[in-house]
N, C-alpha and C. Protein backbone atom coordinates (compact mmCIF):
# COMPACT_ATOMS: atom_id res chain seq x y z
N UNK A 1 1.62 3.36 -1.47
CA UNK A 1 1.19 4.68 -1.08
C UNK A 1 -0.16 5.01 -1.72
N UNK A 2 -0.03 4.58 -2.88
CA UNK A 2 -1.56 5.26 -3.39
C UNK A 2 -2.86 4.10 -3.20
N UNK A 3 -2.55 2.99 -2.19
CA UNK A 3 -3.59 2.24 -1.98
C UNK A 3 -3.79 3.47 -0.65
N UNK A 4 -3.07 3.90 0.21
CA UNK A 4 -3.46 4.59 1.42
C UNK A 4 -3.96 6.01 1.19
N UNK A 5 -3.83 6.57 -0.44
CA UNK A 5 -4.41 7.88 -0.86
C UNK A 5 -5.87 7.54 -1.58
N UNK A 6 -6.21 6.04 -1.15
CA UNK A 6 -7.59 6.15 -2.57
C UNK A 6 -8.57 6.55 -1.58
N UNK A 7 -8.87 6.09 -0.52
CA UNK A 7 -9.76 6.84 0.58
C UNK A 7 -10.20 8.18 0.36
N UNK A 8 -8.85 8.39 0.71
CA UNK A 8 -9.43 10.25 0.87
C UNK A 8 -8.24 10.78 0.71
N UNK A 9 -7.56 12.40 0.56
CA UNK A 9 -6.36 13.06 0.42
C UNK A 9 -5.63 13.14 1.72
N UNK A 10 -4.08 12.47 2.05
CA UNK A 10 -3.74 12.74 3.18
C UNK A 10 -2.72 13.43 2.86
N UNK A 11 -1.91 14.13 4.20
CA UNK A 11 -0.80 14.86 4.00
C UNK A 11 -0.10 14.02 4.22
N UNK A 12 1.86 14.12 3.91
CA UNK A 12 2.77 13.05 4.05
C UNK A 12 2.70 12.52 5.12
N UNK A 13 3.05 13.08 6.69
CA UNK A 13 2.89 12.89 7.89
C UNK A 13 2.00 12.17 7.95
N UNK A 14 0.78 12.34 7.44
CA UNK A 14 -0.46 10.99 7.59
C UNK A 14 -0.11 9.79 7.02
N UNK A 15 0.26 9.98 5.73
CA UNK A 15 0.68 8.82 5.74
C UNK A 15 2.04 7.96 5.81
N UNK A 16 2.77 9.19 6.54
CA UNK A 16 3.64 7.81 7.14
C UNK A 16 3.02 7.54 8.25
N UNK A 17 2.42 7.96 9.17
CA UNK A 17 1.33 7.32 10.40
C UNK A 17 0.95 6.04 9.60
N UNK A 18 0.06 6.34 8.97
CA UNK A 18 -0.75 5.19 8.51
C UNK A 18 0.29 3.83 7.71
N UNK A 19 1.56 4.29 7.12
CA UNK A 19 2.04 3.31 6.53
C UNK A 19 2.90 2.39 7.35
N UNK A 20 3.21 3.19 8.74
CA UNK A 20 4.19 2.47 10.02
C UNK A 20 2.76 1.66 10.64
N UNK A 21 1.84 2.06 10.59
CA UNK A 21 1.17 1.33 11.27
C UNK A 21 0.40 0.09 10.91
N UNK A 22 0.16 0.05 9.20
CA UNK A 22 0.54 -0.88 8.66
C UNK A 22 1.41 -2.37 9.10
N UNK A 23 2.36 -1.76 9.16
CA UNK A 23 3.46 -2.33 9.24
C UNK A 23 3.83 -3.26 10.52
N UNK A 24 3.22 -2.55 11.61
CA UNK A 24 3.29 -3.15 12.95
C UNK A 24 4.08 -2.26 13.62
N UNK A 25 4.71 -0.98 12.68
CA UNK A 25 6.21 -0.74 13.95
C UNK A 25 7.54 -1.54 13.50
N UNK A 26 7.15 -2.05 12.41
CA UNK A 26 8.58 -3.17 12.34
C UNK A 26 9.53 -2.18 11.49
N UNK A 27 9.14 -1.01 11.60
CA UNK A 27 10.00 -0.46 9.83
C UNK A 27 9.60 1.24 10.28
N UNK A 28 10.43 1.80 10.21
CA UNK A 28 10.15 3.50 10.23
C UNK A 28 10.22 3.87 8.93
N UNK A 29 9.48 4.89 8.65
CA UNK A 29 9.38 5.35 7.03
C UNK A 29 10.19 6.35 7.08
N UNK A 30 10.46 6.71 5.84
CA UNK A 30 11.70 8.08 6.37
C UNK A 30 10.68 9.57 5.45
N UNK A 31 10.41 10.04 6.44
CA UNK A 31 9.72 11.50 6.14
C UNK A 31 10.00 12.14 4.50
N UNK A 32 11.12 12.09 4.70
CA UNK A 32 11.43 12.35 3.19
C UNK A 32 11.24 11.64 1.81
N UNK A 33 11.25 10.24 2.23
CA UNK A 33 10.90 9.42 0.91
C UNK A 33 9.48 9.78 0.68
N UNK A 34 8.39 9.67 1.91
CA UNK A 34 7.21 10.18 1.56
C UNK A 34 6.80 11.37 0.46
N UNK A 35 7.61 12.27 1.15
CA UNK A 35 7.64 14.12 0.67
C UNK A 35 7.93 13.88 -0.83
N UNK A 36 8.94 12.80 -1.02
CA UNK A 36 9.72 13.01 -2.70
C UNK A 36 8.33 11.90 -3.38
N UNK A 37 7.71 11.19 -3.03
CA UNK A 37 7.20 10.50 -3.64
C UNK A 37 5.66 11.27 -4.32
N UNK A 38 5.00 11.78 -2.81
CA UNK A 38 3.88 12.68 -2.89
C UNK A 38 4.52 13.82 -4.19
N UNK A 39 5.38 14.29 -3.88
CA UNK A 39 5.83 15.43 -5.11
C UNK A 39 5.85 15.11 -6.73
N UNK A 40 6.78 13.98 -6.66
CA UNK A 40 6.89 13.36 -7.89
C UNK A 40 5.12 12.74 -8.05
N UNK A 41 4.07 12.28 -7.85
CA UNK A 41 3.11 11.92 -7.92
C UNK A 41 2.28 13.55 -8.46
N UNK A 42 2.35 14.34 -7.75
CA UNK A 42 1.70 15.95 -7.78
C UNK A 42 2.22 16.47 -9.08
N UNK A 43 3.38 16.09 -9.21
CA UNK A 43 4.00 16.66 -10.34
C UNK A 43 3.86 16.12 -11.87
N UNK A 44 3.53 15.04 -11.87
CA UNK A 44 2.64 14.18 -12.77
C UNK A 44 4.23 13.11 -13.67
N UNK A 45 4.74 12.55 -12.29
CA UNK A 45 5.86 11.66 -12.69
C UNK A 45 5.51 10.77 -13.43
N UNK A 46 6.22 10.08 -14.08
CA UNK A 46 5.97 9.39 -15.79
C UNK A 46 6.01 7.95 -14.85
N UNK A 47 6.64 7.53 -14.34
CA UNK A 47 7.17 5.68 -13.63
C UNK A 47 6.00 5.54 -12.69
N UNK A 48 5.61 4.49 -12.66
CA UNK A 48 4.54 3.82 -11.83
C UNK A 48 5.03 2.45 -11.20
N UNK A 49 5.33 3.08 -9.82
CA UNK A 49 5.65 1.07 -9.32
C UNK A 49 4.75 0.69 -8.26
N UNK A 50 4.52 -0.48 -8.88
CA UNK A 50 3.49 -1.13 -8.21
C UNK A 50 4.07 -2.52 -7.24
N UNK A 51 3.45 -2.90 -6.42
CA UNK A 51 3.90 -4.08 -5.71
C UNK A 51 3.12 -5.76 -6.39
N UNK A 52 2.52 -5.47 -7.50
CA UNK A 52 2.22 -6.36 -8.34
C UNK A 52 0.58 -6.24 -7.98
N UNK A 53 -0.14 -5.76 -6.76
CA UNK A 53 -1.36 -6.05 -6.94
C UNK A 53 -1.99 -4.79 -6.50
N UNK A 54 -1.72 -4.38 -8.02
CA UNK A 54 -2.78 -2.89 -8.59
C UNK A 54 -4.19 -3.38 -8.67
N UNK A 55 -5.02 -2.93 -7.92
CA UNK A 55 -6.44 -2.91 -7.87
C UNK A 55 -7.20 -1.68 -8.57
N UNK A 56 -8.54 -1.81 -8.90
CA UNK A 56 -9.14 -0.70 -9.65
C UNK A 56 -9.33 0.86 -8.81
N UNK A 57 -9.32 0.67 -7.59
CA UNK A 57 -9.35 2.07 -6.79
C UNK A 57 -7.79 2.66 -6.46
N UNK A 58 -6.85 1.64 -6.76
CA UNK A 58 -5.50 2.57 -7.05
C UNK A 58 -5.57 3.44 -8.43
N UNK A 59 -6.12 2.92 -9.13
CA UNK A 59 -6.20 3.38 -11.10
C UNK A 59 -6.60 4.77 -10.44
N UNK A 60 -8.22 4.21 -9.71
CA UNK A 60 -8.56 5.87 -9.40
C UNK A 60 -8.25 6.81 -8.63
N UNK A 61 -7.30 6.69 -7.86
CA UNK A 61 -6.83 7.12 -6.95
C UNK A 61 -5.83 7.92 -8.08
N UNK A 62 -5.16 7.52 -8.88
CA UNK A 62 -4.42 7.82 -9.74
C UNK A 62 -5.18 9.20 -10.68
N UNK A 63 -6.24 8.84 -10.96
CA UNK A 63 -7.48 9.68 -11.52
C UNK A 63 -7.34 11.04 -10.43
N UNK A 64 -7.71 10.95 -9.46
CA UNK A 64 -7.65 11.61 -8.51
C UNK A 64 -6.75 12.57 -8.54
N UNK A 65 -5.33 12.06 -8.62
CA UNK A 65 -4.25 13.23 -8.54
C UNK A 65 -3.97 13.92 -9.49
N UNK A 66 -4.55 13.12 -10.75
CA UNK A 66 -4.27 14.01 -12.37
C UNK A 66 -5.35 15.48 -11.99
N UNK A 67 -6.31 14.78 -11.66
CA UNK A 67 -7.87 15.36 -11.36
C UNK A 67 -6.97 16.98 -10.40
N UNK A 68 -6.50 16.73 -9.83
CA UNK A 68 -5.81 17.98 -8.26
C UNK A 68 -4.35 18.56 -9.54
N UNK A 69 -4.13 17.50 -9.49
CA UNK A 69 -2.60 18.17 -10.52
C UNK A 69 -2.60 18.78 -12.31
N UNK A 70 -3.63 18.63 -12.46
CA UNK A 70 -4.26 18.95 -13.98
C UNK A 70 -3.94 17.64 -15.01
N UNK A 71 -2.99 17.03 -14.79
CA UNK A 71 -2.76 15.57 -16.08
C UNK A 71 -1.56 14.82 -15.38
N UNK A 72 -1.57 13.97 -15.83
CA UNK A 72 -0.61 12.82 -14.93
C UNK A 72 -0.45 11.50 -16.07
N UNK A 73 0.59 11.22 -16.26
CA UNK A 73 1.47 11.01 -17.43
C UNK A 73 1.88 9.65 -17.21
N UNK A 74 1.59 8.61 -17.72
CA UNK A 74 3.00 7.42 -17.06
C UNK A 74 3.42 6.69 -18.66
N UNK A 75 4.67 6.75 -18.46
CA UNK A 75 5.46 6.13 -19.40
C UNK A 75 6.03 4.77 -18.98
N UNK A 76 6.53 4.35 -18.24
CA UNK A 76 6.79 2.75 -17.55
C UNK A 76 6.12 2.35 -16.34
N UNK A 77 5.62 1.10 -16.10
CA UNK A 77 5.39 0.73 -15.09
C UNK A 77 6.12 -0.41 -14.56
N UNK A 78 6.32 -0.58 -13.75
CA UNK A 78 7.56 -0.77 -12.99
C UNK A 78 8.88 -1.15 -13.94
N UNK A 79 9.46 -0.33 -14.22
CA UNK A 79 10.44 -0.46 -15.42
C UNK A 79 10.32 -0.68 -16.59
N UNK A 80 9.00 -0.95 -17.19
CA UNK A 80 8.35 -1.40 -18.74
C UNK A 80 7.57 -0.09 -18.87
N UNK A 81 8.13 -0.01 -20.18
CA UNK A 81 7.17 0.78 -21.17
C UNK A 81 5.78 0.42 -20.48
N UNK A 82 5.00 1.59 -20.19
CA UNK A 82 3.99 1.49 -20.09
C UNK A 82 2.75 0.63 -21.46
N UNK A 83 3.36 0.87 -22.55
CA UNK A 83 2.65 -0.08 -23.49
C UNK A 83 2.85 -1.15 -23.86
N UNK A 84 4.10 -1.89 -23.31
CA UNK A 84 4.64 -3.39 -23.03
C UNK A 84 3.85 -3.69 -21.50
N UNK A 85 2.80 -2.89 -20.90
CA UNK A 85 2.71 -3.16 -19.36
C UNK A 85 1.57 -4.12 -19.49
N UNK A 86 1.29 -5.44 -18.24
CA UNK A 86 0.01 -6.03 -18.80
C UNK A 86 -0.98 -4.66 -17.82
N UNK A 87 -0.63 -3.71 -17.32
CA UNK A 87 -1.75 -2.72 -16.58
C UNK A 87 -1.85 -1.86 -17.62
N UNK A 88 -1.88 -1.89 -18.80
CA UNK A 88 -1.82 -0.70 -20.06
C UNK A 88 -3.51 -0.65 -20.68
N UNK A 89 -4.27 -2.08 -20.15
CA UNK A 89 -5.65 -2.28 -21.09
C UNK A 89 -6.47 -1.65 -19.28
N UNK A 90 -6.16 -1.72 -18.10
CA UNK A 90 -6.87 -1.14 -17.15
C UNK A 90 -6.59 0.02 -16.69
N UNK A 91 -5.17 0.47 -17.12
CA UNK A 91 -5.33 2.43 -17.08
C UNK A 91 -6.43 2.88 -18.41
N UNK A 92 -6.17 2.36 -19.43
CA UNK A 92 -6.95 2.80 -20.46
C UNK A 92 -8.60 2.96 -19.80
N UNK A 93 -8.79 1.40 -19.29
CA UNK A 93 -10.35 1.29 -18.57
C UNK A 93 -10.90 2.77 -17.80
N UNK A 94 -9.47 2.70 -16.93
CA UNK A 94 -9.61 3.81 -15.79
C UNK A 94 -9.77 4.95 -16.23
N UNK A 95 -9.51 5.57 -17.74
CA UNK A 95 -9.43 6.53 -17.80
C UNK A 95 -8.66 7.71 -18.83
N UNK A 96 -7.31 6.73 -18.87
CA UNK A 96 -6.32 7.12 -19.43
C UNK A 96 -6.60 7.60 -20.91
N UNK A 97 -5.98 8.35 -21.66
CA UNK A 97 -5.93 8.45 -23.26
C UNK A 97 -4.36 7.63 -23.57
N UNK A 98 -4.38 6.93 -24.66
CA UNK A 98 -3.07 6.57 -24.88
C UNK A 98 -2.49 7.73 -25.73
N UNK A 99 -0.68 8.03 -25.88
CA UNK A 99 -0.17 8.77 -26.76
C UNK A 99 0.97 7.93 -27.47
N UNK A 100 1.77 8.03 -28.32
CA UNK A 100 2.81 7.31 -28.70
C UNK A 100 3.44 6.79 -28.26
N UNK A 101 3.60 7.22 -26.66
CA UNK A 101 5.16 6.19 -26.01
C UNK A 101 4.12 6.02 -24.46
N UNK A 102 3.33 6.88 -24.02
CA UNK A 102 2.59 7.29 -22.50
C UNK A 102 1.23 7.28 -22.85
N UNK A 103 0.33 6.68 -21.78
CA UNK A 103 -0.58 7.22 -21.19
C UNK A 103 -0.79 8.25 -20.15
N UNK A 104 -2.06 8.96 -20.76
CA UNK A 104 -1.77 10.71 -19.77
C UNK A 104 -3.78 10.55 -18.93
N UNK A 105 -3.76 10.95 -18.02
CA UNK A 105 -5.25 10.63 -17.79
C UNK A 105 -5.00 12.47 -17.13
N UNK A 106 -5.98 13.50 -17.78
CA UNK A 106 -5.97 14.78 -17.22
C UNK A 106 -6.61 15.19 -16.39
N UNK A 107 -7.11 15.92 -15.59
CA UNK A 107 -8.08 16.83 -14.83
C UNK A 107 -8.79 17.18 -15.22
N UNK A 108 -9.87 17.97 -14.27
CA UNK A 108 -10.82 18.88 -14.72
C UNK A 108 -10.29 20.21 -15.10
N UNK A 109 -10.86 20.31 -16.58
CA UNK A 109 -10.09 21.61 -17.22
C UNK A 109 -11.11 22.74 -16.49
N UNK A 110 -10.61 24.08 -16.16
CA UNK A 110 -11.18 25.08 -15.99
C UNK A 110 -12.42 25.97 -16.51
């Protein structure tokens, strides 16, 4: 999902368009997984799963939503402590501050 948000900001509906079409049609997305995912992302959810090939414009894309949501937090990536993660030295790159257990990358403060 957040390779199809680094472009530009879409609404869910867009991107399940864009993620069925991806796909070929072989797979319907279900409206709602979108909605819970976009939320939990907005909301600055701690878990990060990746499909193994995190690129540098997902990091920022990631930047992006802290940037709209004020701070955005991750504590594991895909089930690991985010500081056991080998993506822990390229969120830092991207942006991130480390804290004791999470990296938090914030927004533009007011």
């Amino acid at each position: 999902m957040l390779g199809l948000l680094k472009g530009e900001p879409l609404h869910g509906y867009e991107v399940k368009n864009r993620f069925e079409a991806m796909l070929g049609g072989t797979w319907e997305v279900n409206i709602g997984q979108i909605y819970t995912t976009l939320q939990r992302l907005e909301r600055g959810g701690r878990s990060l799963l990746t499909s193994g090939g995190v690129q540098p414009a997902h990091l920022q894309a990631l930047i992006a939503i802290a940037t709209k949501a004020g701070r955005l937090e991750v504590q594991k990536v895909d089930g690991v402590p985010v500081m056991d993660s080998p993506l822990k030295a390229a969120l830092r790159e991207a942006g991130f501050s480390q804290t004791h257990r999470s990296l938090i990358a914030y927004g533009a403060r007011g």
